[in-house]
C-alpha atoms as a PDB file:
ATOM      1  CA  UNK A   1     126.069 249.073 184.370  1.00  0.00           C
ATOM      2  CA  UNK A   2     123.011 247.543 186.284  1.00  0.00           C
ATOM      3  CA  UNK A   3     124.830 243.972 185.709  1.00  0.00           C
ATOM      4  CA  UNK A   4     128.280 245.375 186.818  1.00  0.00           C
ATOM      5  CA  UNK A   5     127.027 246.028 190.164  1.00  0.00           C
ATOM      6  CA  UNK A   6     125.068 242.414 190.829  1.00  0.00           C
ATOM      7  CA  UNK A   7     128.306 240.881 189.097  1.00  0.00           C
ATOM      8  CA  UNK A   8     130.461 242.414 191.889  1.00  0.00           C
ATOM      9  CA  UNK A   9     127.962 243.212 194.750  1.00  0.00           C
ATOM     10  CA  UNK A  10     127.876 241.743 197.459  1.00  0.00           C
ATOM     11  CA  UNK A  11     129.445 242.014 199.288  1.00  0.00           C
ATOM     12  CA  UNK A  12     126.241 242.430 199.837  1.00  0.00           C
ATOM     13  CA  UNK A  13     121.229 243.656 204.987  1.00  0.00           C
ATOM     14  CA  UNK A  14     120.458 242.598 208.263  1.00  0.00           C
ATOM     15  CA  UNK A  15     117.853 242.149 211.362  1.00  0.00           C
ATOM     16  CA  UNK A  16     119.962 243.627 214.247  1.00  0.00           C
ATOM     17  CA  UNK A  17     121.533 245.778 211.465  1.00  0.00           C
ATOM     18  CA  UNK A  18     117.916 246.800 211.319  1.00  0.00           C
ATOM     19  CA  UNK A  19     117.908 248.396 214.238  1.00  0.00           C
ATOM     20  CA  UNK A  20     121.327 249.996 213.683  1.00  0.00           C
ATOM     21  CA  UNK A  21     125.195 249.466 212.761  1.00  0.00           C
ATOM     22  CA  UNK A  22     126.932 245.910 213.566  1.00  0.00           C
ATOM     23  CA  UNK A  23     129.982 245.896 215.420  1.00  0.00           C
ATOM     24  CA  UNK A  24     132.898 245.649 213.494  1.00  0.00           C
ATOM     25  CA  UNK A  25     134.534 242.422 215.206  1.00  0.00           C
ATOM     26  CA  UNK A  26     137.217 241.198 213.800  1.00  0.00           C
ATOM     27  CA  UNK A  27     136.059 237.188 213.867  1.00  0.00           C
ATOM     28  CA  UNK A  28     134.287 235.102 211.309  1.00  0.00           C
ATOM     29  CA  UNK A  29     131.743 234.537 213.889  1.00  0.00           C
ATOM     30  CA  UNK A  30     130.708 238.040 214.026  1.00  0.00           C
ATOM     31  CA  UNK A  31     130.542 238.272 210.345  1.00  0.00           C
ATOM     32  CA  UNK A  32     128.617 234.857 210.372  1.00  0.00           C
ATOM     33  CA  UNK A  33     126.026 236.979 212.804  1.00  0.00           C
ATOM     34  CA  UNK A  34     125.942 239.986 210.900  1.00  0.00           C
ATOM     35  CA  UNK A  35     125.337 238.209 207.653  1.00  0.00           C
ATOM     36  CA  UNK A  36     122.755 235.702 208.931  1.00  0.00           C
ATOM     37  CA  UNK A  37     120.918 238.992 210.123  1.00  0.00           C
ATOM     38  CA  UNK A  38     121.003 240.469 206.667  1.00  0.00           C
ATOM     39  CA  UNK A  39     119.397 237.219 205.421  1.00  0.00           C
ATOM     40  CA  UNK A  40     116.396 237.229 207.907  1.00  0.00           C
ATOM     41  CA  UNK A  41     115.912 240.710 206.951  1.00  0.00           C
ATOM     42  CA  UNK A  42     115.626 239.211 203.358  1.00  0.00           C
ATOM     43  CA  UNK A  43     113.403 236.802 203.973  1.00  0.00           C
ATOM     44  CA  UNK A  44     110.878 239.038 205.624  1.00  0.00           C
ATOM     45  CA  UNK A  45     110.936 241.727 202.971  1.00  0.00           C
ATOM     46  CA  UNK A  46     112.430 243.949 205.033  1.00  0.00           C
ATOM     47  CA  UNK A  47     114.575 245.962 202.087  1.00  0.00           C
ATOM     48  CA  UNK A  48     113.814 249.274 203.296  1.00  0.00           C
ATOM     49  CA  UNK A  49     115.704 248.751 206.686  1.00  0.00           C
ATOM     50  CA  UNK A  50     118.749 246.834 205.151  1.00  0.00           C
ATOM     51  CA  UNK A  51     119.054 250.185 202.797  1.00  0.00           C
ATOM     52  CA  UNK A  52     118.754 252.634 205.557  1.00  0.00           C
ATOM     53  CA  UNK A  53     121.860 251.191 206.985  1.00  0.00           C
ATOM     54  CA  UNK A  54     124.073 250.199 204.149  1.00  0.00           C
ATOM     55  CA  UNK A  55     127.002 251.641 203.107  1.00  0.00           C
ATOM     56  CA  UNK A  56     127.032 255.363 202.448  1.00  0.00           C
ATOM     57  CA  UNK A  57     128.601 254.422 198.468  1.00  0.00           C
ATOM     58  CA  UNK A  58     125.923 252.010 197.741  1.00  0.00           C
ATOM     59  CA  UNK A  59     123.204 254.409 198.681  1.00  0.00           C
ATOM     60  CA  UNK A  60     124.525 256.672 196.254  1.00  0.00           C
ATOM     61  CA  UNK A  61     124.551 254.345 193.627  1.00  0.00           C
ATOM     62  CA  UNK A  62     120.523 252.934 193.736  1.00  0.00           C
ATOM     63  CA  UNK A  63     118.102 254.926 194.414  1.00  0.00           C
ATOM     64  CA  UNK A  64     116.066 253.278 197.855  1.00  0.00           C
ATOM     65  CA  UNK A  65     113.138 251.989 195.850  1.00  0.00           C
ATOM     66  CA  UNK A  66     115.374 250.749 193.131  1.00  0.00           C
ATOM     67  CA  UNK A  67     117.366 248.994 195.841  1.00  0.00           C
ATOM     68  CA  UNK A  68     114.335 247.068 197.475  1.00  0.00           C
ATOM     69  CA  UNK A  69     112.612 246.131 194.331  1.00  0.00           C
ATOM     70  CA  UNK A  70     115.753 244.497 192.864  1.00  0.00           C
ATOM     71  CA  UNK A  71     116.301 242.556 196.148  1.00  0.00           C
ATOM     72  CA  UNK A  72     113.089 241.433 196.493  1.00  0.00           C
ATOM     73  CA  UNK A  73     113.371 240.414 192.898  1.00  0.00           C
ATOM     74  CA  UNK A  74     116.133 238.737 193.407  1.00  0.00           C
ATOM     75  CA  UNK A  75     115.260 237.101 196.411  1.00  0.00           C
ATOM     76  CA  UNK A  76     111.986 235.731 195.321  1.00  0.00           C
ATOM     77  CA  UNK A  77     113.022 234.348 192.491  1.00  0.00           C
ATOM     78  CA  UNK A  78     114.017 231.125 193.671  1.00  0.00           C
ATOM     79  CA  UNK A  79     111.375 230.533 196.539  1.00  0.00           C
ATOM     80  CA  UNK A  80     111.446 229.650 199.928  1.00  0.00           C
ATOM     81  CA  UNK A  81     114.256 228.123 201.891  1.00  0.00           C
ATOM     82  CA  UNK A  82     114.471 225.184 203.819  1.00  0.00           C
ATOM     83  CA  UNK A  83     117.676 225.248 205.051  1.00  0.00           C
ATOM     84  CA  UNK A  84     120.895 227.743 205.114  1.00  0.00           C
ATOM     85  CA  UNK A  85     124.454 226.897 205.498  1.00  0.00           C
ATOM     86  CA  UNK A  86     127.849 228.936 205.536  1.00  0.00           C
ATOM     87  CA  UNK A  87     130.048 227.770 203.116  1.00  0.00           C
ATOM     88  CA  UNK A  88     132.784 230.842 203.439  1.00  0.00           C
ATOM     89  CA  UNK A  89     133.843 234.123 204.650  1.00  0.00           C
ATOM     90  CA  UNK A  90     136.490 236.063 203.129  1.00  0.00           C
ATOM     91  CA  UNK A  91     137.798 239.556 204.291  1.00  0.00           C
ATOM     92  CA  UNK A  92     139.565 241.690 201.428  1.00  0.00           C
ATOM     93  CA  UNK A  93     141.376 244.410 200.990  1.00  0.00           C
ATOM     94  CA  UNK A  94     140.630 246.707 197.958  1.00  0.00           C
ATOM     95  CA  UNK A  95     142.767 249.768 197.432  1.00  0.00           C
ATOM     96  CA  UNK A  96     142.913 251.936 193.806  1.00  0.00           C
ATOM     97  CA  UNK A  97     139.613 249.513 192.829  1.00  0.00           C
ATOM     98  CA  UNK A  98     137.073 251.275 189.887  1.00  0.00           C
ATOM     99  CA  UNK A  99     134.290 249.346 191.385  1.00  0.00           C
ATOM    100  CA  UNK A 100     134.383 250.017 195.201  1.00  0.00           C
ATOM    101  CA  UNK A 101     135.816 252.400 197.382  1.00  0.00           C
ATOM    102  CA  UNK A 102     139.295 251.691 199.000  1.00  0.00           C
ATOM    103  CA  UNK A 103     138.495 249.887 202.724  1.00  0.00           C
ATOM    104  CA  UNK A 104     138.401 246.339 203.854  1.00  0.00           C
ATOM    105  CA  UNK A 105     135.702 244.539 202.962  1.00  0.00           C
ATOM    106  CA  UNK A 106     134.150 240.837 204.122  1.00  0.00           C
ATOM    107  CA  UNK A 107     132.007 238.469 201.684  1.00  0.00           C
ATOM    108  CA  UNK A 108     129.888 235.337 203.438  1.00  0.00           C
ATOM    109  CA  UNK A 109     128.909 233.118 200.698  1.00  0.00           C
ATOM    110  CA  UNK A 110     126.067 230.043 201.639  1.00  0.00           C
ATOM    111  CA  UNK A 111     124.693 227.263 200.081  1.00  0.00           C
ATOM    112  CA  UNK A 112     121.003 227.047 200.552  1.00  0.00           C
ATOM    113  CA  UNK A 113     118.250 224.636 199.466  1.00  0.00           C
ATOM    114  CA  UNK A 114     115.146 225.757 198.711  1.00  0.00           C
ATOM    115  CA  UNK A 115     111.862 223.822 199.607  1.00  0.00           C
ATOM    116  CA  UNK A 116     111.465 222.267 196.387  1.00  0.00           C
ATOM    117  CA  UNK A 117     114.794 220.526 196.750  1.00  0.00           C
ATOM    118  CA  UNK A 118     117.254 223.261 194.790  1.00  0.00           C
ATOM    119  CA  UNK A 119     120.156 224.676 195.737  1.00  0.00           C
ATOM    120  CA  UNK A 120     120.844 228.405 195.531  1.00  0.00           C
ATOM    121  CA  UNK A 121     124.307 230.079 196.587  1.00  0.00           C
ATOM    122  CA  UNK A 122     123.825 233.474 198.508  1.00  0.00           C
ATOM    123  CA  UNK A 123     126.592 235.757 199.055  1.00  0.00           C
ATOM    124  CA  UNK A 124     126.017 238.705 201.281  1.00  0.00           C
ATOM    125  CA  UNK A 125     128.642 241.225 201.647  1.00  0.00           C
ATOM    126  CA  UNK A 126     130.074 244.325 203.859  1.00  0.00           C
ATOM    127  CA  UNK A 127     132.424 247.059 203.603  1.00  0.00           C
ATOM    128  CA  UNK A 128     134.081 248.283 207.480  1.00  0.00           C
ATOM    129  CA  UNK A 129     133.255 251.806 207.349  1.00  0.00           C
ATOM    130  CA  UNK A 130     135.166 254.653 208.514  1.00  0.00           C
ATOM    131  CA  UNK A 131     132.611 254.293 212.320  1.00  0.00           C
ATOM    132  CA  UNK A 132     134.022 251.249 212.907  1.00  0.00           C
ATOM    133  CA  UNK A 133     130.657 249.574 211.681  1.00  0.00           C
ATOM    134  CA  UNK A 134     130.472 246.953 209.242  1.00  0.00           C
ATOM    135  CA  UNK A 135     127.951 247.828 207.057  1.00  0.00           C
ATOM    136  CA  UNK A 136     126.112 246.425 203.628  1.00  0.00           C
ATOM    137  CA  UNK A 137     127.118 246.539 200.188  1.00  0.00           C
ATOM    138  CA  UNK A 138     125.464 243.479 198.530  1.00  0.00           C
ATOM    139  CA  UNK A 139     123.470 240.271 198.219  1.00  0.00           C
ATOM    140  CA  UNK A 140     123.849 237.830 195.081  1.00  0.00           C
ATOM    141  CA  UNK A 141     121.921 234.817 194.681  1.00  0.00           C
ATOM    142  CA  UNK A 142     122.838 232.808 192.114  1.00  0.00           C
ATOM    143  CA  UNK A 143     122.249 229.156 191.105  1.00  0.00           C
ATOM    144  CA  UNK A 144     125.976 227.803 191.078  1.00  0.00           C
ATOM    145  CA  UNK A 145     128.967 228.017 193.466  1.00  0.00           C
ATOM    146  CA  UNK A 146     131.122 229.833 191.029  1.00  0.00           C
ATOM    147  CA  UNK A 147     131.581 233.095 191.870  1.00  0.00           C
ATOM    148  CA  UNK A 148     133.732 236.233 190.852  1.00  0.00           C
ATOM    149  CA  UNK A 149     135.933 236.930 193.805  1.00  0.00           C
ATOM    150  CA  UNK A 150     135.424 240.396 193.861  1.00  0.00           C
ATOM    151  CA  UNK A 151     133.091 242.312 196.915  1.00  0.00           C
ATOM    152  CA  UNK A 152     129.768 243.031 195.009  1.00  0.00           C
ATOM    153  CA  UNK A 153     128.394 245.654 195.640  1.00  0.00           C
ATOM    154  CA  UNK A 154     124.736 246.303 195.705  1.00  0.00           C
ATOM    155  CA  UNK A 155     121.870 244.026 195.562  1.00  0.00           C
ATOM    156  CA  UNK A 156     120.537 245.661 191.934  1.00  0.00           C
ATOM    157  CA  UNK A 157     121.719 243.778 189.540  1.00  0.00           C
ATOM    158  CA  UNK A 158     124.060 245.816 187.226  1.00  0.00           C
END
């Protein structure tokens, strides 16, 4: 089940989320913000504030502790980054889905290179909550641009 969620998650924790919900704009730009946020919080280990603002159903599926390890796992495991760069954003709609809760829901996948030269894909993703408030349900990193077009939920990988 631990897989499931890092297969789907995403959609995926932010630095001015940090602080407290994102708007919910309705432009790419906003999500490009948001996500780029979420990153940075990443970066600087800053797990514990990207969970205290995610999405209500993600909280209830990882416990907090088991939500920062995992992303810091994650995270570390492919080193520092150079360099960051959007590659898409995509808004869906999920309705009648096992894996997430009905709502709208925004992925913003980027292709980043790592000091030593590699090239890791990073998806971060957001459910629209009922508050208007886009808030986290996932960050992937994974080492190819293929990706399951599904939200995915949750940084733990399922």
């Amino acid at each position: 089940m631990k897989h499931r969620f890092t297969k789907l998650a995403a959609t995926t924790l932010l630095m001015s989320f940090a602080a407290g919900a994102m708007a919910a704009g309705t432009s790419a730009d906003e999500l490009l913000h948001d996500a780029d946020a979420v990153l940075q919080q990443i970066d600087a280990s800053h797990g514990g504030a990207l969970w205290d603002n995610a999405a209500p159903f993600v909280k209830t599926k990882f416990e907090r502790a088991q939500f920062i390890t995992q992303l810091q796992q994650q995270r570390q495991s492919y080193g520092a980054v150079s360099s960051r760069g959007w590659a898409s954003v995509t808004r869906l709609q999920y309705t009648n889905s096992h894996d997430v809760p009905d709502g709208l829901y925004a992925n913003v996948d980027y292709a980043s290179h790592t000091t030593d030269g590699q090239t890791v894909f990073e998806l971060v993703s957001f459910r629209l909550e009922s508050d208007g408030q886009w808030r986290l349900v996932g960050y992937n990193a994974r080492r190819n641009q293929e990706r399951n077009a599904t939200v995915q939920p949750a940084a733990p990988k399922p």
